[in-house]
C-alpha atoms as a PDB file:
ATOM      1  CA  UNK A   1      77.912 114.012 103.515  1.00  0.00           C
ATOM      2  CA  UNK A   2      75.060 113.702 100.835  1.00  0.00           C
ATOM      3  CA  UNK A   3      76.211 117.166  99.723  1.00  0.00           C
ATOM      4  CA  UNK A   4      79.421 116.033  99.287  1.00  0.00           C
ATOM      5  CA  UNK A   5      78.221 113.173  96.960  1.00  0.00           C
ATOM      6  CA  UNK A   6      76.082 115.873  94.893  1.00  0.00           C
ATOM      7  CA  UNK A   7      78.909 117.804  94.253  1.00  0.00           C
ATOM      8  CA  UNK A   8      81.724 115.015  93.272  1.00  0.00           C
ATOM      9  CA  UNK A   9      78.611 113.554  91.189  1.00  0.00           C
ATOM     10  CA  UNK A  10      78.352 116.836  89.438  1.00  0.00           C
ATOM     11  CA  UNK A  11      81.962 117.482  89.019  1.00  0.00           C
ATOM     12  CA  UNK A  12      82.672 113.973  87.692  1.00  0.00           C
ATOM     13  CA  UNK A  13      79.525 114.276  85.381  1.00  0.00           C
ATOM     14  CA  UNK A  14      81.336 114.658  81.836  1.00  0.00           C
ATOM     15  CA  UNK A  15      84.500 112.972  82.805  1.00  0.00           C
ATOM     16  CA  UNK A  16      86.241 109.887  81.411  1.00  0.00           C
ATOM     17  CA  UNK A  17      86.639 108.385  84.775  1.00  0.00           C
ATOM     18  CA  UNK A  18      88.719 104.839  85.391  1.00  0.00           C
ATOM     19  CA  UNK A  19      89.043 102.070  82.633  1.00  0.00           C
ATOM     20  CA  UNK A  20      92.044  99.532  82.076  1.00  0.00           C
ATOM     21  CA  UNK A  21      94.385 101.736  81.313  1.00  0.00           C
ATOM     22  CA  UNK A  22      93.798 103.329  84.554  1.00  0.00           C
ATOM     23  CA  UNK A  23      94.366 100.504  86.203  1.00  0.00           C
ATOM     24  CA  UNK A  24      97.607  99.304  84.276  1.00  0.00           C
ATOM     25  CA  UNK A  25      99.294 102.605  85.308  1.00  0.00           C
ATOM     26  CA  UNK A  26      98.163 102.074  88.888  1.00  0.00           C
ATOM     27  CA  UNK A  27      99.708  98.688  88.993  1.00  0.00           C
ATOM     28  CA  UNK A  28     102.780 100.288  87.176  1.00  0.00           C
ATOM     29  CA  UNK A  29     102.862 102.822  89.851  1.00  0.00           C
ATOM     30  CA  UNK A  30     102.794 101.019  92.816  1.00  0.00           C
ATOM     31  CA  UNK A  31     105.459  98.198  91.158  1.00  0.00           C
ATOM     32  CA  UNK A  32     107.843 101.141  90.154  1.00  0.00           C
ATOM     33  CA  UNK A  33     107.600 102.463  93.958  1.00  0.00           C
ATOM     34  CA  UNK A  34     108.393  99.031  95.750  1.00  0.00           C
ATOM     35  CA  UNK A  35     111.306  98.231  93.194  1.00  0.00           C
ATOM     36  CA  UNK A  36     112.317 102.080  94.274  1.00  0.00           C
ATOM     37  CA  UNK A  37     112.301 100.555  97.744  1.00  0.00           C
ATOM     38  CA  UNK A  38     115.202  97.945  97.115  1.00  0.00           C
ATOM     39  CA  UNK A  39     117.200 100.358  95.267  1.00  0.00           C
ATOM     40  CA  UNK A  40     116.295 103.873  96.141  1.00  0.00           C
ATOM     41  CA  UNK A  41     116.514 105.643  92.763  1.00  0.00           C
ATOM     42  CA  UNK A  42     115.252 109.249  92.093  1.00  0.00           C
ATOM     43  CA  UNK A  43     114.801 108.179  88.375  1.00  0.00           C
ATOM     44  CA  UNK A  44     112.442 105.580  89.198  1.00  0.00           C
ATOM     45  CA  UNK A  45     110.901 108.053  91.346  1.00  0.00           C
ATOM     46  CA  UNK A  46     109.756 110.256  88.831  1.00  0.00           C
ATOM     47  CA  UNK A  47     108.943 107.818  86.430  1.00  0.00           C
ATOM     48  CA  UNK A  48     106.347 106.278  88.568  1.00  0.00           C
ATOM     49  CA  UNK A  49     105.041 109.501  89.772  1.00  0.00           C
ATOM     50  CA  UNK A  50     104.474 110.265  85.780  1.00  0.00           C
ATOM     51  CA  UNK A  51     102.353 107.521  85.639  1.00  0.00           C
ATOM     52  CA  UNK A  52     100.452 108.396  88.161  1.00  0.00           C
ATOM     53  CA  UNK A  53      99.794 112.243  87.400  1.00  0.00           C
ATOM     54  CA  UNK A  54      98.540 110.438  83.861  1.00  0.00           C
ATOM     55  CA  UNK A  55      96.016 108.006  85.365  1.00  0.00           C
ATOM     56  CA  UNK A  56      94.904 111.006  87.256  1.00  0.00           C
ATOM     57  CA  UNK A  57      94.765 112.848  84.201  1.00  0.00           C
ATOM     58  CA  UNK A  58      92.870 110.649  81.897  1.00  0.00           C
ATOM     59  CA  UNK A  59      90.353 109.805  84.618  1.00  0.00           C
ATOM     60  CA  UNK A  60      89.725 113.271  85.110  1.00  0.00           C
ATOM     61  CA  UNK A  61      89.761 114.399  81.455  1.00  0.00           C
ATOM     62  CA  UNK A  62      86.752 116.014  79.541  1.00  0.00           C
ATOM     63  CA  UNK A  63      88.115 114.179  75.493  1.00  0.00           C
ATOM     64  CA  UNK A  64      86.013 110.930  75.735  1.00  0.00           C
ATOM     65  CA  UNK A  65      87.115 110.365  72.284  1.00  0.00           C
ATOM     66  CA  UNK A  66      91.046 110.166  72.740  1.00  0.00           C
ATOM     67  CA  UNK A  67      91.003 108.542  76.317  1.00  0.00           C
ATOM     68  CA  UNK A  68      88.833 105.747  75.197  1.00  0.00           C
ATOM     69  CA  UNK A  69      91.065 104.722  71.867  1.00  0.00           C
ATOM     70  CA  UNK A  70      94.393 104.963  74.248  1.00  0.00           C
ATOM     71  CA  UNK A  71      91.834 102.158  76.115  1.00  0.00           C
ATOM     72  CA  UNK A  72      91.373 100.338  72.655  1.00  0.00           C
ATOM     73  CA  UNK A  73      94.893 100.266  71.877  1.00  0.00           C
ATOM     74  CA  UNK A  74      95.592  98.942  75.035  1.00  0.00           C
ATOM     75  CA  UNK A  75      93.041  96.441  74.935  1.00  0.00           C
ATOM     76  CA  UNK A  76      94.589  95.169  71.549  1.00  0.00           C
ATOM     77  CA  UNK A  77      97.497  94.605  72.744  1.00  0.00           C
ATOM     78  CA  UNK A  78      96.745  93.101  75.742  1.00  0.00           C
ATOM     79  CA  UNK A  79      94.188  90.554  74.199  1.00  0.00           C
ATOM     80  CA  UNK A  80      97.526  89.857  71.471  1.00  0.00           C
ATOM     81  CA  UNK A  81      99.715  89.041  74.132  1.00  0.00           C
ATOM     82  CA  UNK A  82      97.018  87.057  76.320  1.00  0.00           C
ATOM     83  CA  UNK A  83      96.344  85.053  72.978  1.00  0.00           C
ATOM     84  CA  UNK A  84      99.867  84.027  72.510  1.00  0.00           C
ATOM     85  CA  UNK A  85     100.996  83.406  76.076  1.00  0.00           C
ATOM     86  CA  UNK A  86      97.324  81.162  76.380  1.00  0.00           C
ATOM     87  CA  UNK A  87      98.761  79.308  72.946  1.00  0.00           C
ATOM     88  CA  UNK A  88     102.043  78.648  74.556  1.00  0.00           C
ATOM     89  CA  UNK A  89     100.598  76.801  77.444  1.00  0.00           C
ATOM     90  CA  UNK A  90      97.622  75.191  75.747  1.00  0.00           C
ATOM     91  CA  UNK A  91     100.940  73.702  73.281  1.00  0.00           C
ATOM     92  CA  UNK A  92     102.580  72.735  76.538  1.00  0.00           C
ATOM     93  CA  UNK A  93      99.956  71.012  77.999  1.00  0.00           C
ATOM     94  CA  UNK A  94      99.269  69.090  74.586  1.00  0.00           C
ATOM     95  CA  UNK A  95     102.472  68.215  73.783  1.00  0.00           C
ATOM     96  CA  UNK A  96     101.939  64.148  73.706  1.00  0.00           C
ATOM     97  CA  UNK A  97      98.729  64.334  71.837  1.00  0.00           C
ATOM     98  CA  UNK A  98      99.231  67.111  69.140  1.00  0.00           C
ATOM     99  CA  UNK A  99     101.509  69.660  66.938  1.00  0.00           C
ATOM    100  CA  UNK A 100     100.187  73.024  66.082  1.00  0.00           C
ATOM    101  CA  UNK A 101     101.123  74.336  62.715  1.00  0.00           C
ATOM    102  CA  UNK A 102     100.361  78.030  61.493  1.00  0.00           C
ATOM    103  CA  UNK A 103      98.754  77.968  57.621  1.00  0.00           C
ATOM    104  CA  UNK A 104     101.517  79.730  55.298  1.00  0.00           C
ATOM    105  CA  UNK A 105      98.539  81.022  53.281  1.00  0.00           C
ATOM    106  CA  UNK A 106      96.137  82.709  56.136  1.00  0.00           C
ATOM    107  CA  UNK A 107      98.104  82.476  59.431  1.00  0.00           C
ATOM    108  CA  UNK A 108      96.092  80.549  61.595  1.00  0.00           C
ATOM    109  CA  UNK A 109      97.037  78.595  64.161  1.00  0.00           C
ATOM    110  CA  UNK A 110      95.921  74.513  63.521  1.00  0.00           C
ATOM    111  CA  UNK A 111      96.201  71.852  65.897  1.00  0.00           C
ATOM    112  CA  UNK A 112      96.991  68.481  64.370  1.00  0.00           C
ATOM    113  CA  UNK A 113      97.240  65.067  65.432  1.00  0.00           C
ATOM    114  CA  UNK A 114     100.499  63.473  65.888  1.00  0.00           C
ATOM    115  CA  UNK A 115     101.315  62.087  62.683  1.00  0.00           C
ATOM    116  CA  UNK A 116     104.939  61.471  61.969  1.00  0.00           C
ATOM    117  CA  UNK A 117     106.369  62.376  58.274  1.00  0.00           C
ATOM    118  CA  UNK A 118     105.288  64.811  55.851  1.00  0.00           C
ATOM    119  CA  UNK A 119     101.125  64.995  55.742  1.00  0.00           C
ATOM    120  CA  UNK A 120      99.268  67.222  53.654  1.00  0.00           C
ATOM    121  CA  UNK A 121      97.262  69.403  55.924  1.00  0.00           C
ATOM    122  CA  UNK A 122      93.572  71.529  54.218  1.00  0.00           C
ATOM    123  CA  UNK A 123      93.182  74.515  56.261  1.00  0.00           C
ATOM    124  CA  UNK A 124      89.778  75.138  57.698  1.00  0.00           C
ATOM    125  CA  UNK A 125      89.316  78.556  57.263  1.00  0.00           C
ATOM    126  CA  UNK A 126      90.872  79.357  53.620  1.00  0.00           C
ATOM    127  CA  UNK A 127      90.420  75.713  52.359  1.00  0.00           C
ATOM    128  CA  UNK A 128      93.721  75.531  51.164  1.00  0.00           C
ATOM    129  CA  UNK A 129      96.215  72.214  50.760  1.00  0.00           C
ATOM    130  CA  UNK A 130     100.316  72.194  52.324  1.00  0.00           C
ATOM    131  CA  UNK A 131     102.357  69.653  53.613  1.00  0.00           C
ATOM    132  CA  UNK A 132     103.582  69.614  57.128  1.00  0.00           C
ATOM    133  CA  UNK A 133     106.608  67.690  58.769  1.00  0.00           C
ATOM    134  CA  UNK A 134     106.574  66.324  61.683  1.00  0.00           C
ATOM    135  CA  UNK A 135     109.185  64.891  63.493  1.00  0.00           C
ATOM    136  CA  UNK A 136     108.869  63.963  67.590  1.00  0.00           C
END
């Protein structure tokens, strides 16, 4: 058994092995097979057997380089869309107390007190001056 180890050790030694990515295309993978379950498709067959043969491929690959910016990219995204959906319930859950305006001038995201009519907001970050409506 130890030899065993030694040599999956040694072949793995060089390798990208599993990141995100990896994982996303697992999840992908098994989702695509139980949907293929209620409909029995041999499209959605393949498809999720192409993600597969790619996480095996980039976990076995020998280009560092590429494998980990496909990670980055991923990782960008994700964090973008983890951001936004995180904003949408934080505004939810605030709704009573506060409005959140984005600044025309650097596009970030400002919470404000509820202060009905037009107010003249500074932004924090780029220090500059614009009027906001608000209305409920």
């Amino acid at each position: 058994m130890n030899r065993l180890k030694e040599k999956l050790v040694k072949f793995m030694s060089g390798r990208y092995g599993v990141d995100q990515l990896y994982y996303v295309m697992l999840v992908l993978w098994a989702v695509l097979m139980v949907v293929n379950i209620k409909v029995d498709s041999l499209i959605l067959v393949a498809i999720s057997d192409v993600f597969l043969v790619l996480a095996i491929f980039r976990s076995f690959s020998k280009n560092i380089s590429r494998r980990s910016g496909e990670n980055q990219k991923l990782l960008k995204v994700w964090n973008l869309v983890r951001r936004k959906v995180k904003l949408f319930f934080r505004r939810f859950k605030e709704i009573r107390v506060h409005r959140f305006r984005t600044c025309p001038h650097c596009k970030k995201t400002l919470q404000l007190p509820i202060k009905r009519g037009k107010n003249t907001v500074k932004c924090p970050r780029c220090q500059e001056k614009f009027e906001v409506h608000i209305f409920l």
